[in-house]
N, C-alpha and C. Protein backbone atom coordinates (compact mmCIF):
# COMPACT_ATOMS: atom_id res chain seq x y z
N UNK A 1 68.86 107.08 111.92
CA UNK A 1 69.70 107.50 110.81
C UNK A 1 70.28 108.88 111.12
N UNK A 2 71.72 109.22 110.66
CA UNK A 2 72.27 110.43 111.29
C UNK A 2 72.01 111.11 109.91
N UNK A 3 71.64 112.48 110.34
CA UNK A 3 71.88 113.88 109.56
C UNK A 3 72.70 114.40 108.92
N UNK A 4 72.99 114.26 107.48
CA UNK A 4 74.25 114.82 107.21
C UNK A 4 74.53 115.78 107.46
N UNK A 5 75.97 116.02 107.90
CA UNK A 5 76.25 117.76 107.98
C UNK A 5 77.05 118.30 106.98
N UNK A 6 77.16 119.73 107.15
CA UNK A 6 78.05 120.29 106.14
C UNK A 6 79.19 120.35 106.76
N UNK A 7 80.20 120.35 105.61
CA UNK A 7 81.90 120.20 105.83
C UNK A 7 81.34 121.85 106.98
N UNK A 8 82.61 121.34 107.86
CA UNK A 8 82.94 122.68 108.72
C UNK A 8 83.77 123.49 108.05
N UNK A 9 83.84 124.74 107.84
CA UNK A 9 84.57 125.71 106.74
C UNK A 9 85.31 126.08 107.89
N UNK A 10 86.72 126.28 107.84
CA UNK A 10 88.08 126.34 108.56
C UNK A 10 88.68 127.84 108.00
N UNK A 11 88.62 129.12 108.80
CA UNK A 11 89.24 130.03 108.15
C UNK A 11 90.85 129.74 107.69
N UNK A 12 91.53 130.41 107.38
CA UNK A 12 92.89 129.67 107.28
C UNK A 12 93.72 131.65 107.69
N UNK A 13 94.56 131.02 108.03
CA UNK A 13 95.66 132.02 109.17
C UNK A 13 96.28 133.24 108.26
N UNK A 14 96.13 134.32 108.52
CA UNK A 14 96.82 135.46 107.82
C UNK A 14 98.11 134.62 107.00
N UNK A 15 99.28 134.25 107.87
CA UNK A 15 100.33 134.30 107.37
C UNK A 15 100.18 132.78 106.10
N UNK A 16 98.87 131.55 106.23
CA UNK A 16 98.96 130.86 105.10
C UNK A 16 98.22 131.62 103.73
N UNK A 17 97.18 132.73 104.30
CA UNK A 17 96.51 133.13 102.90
C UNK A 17 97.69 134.09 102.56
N UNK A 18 98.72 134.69 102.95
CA UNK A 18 99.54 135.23 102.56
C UNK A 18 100.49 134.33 101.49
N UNK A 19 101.01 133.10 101.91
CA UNK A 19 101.48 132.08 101.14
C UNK A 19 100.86 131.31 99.84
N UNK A 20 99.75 131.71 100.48
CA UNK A 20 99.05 130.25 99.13
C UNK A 20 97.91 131.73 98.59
N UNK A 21 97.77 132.68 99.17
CA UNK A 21 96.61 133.23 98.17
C UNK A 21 95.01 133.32 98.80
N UNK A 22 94.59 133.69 98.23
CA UNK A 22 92.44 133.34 98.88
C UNK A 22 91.95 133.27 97.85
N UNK A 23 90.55 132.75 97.91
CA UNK A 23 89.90 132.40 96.89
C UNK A 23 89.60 131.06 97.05
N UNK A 24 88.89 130.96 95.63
CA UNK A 24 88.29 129.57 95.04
C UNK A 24 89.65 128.83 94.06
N UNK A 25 89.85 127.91 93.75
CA UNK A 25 90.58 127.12 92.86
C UNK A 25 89.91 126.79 91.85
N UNK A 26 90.75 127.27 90.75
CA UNK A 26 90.09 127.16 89.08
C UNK A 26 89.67 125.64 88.91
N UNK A 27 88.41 125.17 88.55
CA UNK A 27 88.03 123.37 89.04
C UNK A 27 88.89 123.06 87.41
N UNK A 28 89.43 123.55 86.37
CA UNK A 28 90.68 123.05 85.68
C UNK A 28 91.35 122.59 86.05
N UNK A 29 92.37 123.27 86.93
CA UNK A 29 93.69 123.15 87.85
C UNK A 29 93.10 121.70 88.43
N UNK A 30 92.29 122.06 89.58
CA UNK A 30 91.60 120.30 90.13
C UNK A 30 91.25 119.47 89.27
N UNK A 31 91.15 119.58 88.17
CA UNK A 31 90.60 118.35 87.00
C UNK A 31 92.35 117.44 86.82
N UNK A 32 92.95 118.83 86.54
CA UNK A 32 94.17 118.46 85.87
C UNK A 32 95.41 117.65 86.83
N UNK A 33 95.20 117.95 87.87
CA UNK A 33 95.73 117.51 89.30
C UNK A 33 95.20 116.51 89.43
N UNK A 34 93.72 115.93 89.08
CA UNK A 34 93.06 114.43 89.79
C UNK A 34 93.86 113.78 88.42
N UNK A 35 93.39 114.24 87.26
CA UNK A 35 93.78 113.55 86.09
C UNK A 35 96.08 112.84 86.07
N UNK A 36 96.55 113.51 86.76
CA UNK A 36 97.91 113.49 86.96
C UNK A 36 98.16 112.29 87.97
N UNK A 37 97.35 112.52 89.22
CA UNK A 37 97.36 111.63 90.22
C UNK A 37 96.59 110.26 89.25
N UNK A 38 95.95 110.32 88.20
CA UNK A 38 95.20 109.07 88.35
C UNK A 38 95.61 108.16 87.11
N UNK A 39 97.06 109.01 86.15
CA UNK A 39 97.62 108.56 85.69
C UNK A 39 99.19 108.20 86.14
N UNK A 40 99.57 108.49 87.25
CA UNK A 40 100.75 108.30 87.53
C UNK A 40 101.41 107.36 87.79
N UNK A 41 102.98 107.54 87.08
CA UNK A 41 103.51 106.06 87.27
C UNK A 41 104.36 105.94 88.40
N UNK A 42 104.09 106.87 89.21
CA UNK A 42 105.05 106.92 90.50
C UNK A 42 104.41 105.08 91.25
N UNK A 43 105.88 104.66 91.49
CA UNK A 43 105.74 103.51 92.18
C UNK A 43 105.89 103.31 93.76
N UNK A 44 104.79 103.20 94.23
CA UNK A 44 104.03 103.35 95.63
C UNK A 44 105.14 102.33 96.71
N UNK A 45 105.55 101.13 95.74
CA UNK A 45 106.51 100.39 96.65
C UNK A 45 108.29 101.38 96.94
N UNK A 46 108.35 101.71 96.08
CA UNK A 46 109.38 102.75 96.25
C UNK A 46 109.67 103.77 97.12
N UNK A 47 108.45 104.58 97.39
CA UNK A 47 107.98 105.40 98.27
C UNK A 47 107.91 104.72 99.83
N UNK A 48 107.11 103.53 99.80
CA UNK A 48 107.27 102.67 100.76
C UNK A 48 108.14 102.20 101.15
N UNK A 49 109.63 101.72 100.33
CA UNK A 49 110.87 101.22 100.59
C UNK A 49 111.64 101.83 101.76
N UNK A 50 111.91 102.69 102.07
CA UNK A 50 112.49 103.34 103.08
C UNK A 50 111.62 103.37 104.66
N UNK A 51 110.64 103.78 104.41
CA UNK A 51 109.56 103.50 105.73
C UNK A 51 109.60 101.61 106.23
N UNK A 52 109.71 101.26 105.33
CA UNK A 52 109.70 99.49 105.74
C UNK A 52 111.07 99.07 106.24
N UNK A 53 111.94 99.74 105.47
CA UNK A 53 113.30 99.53 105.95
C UNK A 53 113.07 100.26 107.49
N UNK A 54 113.12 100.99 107.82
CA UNK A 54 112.98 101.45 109.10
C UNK A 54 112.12 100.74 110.35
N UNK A 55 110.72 99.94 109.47
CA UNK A 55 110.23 99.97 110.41
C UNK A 55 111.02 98.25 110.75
N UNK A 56 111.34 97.48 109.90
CA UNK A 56 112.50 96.41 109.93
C UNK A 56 113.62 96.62 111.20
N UNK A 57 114.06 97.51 110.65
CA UNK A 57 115.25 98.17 112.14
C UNK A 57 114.43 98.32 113.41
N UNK A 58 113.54 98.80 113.57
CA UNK A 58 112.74 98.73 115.01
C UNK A 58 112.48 97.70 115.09
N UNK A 59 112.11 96.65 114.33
CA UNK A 59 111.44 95.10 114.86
C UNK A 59 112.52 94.33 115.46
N UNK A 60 113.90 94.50 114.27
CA UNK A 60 115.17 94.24 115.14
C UNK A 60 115.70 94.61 116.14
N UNK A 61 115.51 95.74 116.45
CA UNK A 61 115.73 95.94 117.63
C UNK A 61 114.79 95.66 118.65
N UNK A 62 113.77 95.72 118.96
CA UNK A 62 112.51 95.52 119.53
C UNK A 62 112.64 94.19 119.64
N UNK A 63 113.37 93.29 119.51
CA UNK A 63 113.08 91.94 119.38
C UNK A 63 114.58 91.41 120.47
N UNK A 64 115.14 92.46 120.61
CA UNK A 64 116.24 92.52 121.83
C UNK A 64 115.84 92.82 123.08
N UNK A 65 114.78 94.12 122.88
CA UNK A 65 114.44 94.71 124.31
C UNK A 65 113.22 94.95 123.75
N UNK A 66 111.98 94.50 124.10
CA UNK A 66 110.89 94.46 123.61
C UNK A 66 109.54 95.82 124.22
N UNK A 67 110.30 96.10 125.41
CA UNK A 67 109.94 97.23 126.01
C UNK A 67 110.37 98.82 126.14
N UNK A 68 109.37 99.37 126.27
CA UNK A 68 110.19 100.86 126.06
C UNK A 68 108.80 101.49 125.72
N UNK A 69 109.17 103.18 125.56
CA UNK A 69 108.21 104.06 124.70
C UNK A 69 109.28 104.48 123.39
N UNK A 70 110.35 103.93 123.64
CA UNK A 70 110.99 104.14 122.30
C UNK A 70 110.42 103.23 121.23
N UNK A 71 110.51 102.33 121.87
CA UNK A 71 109.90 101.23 121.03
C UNK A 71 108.84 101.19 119.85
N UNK A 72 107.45 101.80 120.70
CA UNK A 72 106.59 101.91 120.54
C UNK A 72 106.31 103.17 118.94
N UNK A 73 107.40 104.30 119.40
CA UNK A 73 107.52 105.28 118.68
C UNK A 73 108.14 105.02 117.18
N UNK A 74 109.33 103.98 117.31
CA UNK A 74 109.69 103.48 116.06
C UNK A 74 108.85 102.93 115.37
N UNK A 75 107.97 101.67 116.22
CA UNK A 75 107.07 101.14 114.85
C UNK A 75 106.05 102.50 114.46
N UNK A 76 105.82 102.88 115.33
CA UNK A 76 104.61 103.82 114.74
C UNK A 76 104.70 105.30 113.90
N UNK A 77 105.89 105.53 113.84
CA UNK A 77 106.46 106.63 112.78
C UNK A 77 106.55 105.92 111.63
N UNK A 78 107.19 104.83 111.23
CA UNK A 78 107.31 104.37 109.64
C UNK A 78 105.86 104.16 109.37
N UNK A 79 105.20 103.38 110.08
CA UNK A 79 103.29 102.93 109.77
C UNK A 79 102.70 103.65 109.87
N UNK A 80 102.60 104.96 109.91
CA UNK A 80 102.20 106.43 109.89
C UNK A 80 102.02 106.60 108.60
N UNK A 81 103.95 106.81 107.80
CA UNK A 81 104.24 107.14 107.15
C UNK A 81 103.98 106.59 105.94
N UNK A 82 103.76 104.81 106.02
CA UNK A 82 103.27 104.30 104.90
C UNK A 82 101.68 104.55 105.11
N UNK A 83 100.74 104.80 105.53
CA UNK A 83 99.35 104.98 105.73
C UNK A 83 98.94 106.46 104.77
N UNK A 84 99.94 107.07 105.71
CA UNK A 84 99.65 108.18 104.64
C UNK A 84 99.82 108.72 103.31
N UNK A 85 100.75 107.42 102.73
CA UNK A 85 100.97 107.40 101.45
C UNK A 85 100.03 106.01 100.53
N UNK A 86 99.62 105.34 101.07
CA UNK A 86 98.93 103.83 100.63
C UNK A 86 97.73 104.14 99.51
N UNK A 87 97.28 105.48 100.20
CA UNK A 87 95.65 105.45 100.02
C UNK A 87 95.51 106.29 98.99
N UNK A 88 96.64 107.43 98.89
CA UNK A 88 97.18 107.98 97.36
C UNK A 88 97.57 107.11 96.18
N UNK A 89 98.29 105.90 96.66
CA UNK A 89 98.40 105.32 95.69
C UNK A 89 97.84 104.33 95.37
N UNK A 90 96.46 104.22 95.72
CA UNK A 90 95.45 103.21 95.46
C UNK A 90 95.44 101.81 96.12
N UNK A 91 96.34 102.16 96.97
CA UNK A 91 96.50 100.69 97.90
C UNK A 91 95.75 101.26 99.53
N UNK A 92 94.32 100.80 99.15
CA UNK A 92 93.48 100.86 99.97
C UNK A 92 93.70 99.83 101.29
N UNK A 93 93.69 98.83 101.17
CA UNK A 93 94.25 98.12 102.01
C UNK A 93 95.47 97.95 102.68
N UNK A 94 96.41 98.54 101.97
CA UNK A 94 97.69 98.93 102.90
C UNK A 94 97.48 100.02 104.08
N UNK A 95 96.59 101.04 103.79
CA UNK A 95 96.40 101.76 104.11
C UNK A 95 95.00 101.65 105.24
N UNK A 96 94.28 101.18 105.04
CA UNK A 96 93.29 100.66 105.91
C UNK A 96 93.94 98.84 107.07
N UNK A 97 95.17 98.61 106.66
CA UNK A 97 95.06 97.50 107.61
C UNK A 97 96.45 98.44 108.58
N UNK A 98 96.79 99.30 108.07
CA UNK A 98 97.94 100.20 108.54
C UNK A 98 97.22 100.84 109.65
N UNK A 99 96.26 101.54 109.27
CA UNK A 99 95.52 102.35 110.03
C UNK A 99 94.75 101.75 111.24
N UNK A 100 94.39 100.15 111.18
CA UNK A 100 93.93 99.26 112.25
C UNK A 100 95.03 99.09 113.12
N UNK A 101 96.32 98.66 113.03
CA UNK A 101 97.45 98.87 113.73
C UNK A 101 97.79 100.12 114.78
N UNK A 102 97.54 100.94 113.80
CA UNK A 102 98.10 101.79 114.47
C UNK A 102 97.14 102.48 115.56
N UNK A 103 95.95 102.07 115.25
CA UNK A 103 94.71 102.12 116.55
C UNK A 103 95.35 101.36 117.76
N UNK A 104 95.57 99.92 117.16
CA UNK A 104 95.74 98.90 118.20
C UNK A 104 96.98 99.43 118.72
N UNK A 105 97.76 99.78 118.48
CA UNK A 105 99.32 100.59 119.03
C UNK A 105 98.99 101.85 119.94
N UNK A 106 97.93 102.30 119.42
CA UNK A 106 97.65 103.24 120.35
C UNK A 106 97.19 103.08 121.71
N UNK A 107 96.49 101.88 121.60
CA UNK A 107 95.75 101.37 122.53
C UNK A 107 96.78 100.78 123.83
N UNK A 108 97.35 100.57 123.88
CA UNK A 108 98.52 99.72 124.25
C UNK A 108 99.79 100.52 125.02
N UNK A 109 99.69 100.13 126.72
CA UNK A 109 100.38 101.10 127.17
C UNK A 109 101.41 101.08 127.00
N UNK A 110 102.48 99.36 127.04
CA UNK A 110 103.74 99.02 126.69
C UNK A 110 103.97 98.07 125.68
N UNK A 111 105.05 98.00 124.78
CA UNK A 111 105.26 96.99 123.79
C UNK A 111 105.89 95.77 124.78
N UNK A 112 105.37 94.61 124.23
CA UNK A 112 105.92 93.41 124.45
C UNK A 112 106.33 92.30 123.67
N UNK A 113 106.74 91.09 123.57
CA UNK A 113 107.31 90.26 122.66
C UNK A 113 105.77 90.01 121.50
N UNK A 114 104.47 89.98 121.77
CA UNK A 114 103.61 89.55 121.17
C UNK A 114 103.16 90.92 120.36
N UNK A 115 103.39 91.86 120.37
CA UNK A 115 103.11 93.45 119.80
C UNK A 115 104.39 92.88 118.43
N UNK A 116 105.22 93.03 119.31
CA UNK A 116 106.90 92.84 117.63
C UNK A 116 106.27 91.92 116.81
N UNK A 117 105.75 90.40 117.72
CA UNK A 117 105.65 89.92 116.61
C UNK A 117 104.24 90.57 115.26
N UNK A 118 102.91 91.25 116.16
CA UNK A 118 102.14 91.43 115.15
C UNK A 118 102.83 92.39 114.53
N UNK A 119 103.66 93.24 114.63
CA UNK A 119 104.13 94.37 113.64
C UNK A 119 105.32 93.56 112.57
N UNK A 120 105.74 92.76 113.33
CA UNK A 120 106.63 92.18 111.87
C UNK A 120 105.80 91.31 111.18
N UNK A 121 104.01 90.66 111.54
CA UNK A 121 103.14 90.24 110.43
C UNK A 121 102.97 91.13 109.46
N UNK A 122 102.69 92.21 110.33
CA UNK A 122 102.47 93.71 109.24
C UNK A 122 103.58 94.07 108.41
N UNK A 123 104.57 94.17 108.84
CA UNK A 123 105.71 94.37 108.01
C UNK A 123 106.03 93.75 106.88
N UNK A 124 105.42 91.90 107.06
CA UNK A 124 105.77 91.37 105.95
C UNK A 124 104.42 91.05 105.09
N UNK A 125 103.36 91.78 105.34
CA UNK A 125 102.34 91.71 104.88
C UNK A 125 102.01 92.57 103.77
N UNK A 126 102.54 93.82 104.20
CA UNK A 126 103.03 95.10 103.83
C UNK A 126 103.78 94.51 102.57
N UNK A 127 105.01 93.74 102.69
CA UNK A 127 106.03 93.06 101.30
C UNK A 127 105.63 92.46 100.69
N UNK A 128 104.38 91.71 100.48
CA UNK A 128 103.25 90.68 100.14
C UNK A 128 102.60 91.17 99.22
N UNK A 129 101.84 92.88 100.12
CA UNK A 129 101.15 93.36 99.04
C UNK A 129 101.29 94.22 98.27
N UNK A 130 102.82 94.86 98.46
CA UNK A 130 103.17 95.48 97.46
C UNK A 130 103.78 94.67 96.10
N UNK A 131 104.47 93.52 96.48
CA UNK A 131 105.07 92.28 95.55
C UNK A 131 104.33 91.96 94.74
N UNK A 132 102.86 91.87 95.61
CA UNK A 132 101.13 91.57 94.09
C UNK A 132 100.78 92.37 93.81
N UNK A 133 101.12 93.52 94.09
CA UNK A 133 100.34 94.83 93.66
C UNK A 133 98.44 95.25 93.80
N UNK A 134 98.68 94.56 95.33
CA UNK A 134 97.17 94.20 95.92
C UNK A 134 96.64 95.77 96.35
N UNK A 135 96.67 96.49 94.70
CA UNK A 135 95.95 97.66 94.87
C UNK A 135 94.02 97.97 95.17
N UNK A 136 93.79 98.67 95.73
CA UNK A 136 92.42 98.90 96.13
C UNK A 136 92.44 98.33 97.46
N UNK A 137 90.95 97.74 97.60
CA UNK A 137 90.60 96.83 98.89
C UNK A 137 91.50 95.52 98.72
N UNK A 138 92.02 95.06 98.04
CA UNK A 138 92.89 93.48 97.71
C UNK A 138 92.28 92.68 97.81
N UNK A 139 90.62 92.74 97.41
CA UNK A 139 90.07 92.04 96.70
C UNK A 139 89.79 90.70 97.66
N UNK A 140 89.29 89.41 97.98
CA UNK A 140 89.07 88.74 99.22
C UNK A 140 89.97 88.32 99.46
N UNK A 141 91.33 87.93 99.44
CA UNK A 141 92.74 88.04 100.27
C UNK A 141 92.90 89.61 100.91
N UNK A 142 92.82 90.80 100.70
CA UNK A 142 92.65 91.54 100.94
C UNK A 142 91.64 91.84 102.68
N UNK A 143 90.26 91.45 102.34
CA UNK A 143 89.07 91.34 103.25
C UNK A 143 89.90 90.17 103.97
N UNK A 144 90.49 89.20 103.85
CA UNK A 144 90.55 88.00 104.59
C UNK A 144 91.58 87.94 105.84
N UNK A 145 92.80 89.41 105.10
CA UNK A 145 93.94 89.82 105.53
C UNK A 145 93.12 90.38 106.97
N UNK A 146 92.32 91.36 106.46
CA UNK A 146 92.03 92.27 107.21
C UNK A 146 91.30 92.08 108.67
N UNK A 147 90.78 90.96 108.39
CA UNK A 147 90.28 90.14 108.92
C UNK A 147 90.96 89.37 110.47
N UNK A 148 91.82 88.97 109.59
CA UNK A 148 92.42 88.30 110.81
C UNK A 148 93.28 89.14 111.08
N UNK A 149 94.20 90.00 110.65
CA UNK A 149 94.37 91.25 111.75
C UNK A 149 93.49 91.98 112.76
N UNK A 150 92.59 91.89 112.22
CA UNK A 150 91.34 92.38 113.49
C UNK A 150 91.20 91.30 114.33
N UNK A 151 91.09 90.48 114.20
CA UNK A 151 91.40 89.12 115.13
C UNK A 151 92.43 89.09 116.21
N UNK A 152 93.20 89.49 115.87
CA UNK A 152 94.82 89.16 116.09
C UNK A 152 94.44 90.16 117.04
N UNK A 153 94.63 91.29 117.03
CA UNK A 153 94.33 92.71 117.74
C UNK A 153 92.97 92.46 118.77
N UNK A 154 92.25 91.81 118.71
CA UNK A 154 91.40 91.90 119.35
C UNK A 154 91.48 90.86 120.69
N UNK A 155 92.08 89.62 120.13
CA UNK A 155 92.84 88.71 120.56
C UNK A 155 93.66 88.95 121.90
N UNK A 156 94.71 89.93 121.34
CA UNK A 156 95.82 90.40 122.38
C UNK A 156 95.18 91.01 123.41
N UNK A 157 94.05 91.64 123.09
CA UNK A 157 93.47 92.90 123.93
C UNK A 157 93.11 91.83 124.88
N UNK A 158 92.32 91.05 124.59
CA UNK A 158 91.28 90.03 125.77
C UNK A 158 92.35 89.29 126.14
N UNK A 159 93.43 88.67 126.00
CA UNK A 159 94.50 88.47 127.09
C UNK A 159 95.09 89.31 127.84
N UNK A 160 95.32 90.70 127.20
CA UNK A 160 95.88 91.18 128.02
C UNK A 160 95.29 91.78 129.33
N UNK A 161 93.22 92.09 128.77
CA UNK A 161 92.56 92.62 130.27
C UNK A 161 92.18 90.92 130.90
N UNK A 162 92.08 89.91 130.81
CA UNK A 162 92.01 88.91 131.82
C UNK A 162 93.03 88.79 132.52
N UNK A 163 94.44 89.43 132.28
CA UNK A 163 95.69 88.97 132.79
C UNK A 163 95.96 90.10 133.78
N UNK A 164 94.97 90.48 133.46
CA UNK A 164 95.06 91.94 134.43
C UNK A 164 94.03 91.77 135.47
């Protein structure tokens, strides 16, 4: 069993305590801030709309010339971008099957025709679960999703080191 540790305390840089201040934060202010975030009607697919559109344009293109490090860079800037917004807006699973991708992308020295296609699963998986509003874990479609994306990814890997 591992040891818990304590958070590592991070000094922060002359010129940000100059910007933001030093100190503790009034736990009001943080009440009132969680309470804002946990009523908000900001709509998460909206936010997402533009990152999907983009990452759409790379699949189209990627689906011409399937190789490159350009390539690679397009899908993985929009799926960044929705990851880091998913998990704010309670779409745990957008955000956790985003974040498996983008492992497996990392992993991966060149894109090829079988990479486009798993990123345009993701892409339209991504439209799926924002359309149901498959907020949280998404519940066992959710687990089931996740699932066989890990499959899929794991899949590619073991063809691609036997082929090697």
């Amino acid at each position: 069993m591992r040891k818990k540790s304590l958070p590592k305390k991070i000094k922060a840089s002359k010129d940000l305590q100059n910007r933001v201040g030093t100190g503790n934060i009034d736990q009001h202010k943080i009440d009132e801030a969680q309470r804002i975030i946990d009523t908000s009607k900001v709509d998460f697919g909206e936010i997402a709309k533009p990152e999907l559109n983009k990452l759409q344009k790379a699949i189209d293109k990627a689906r011409k010339n399937p190789q490159g490090d350009e390539v690679m860079e397009s899908f993985m800037t929009p799926i960044m971008n929705i990851k880091a917004n998913a998990g704010a807006f309670n779409y745990k699973f957008v955000s956790d099957l985003t974040g498996m991708i983008l492992m497996f992308l990392e992993g991966i020295d060149e894109s090829d025709r079988k990479v486009v296609q798993i990123v345009d699963v993701l892409h339209k998986t991504i439209l799926l679960a924002l359309a149901y509003q498959m907020k949280g874990d998404g519940g066992e479609n959710g687990k089931a999703l996740l699932s066989a994306f890990k499959e899929i990814c794991a899949k590619y890997h073991r063809k691609k080191k036997n082929k090697t």
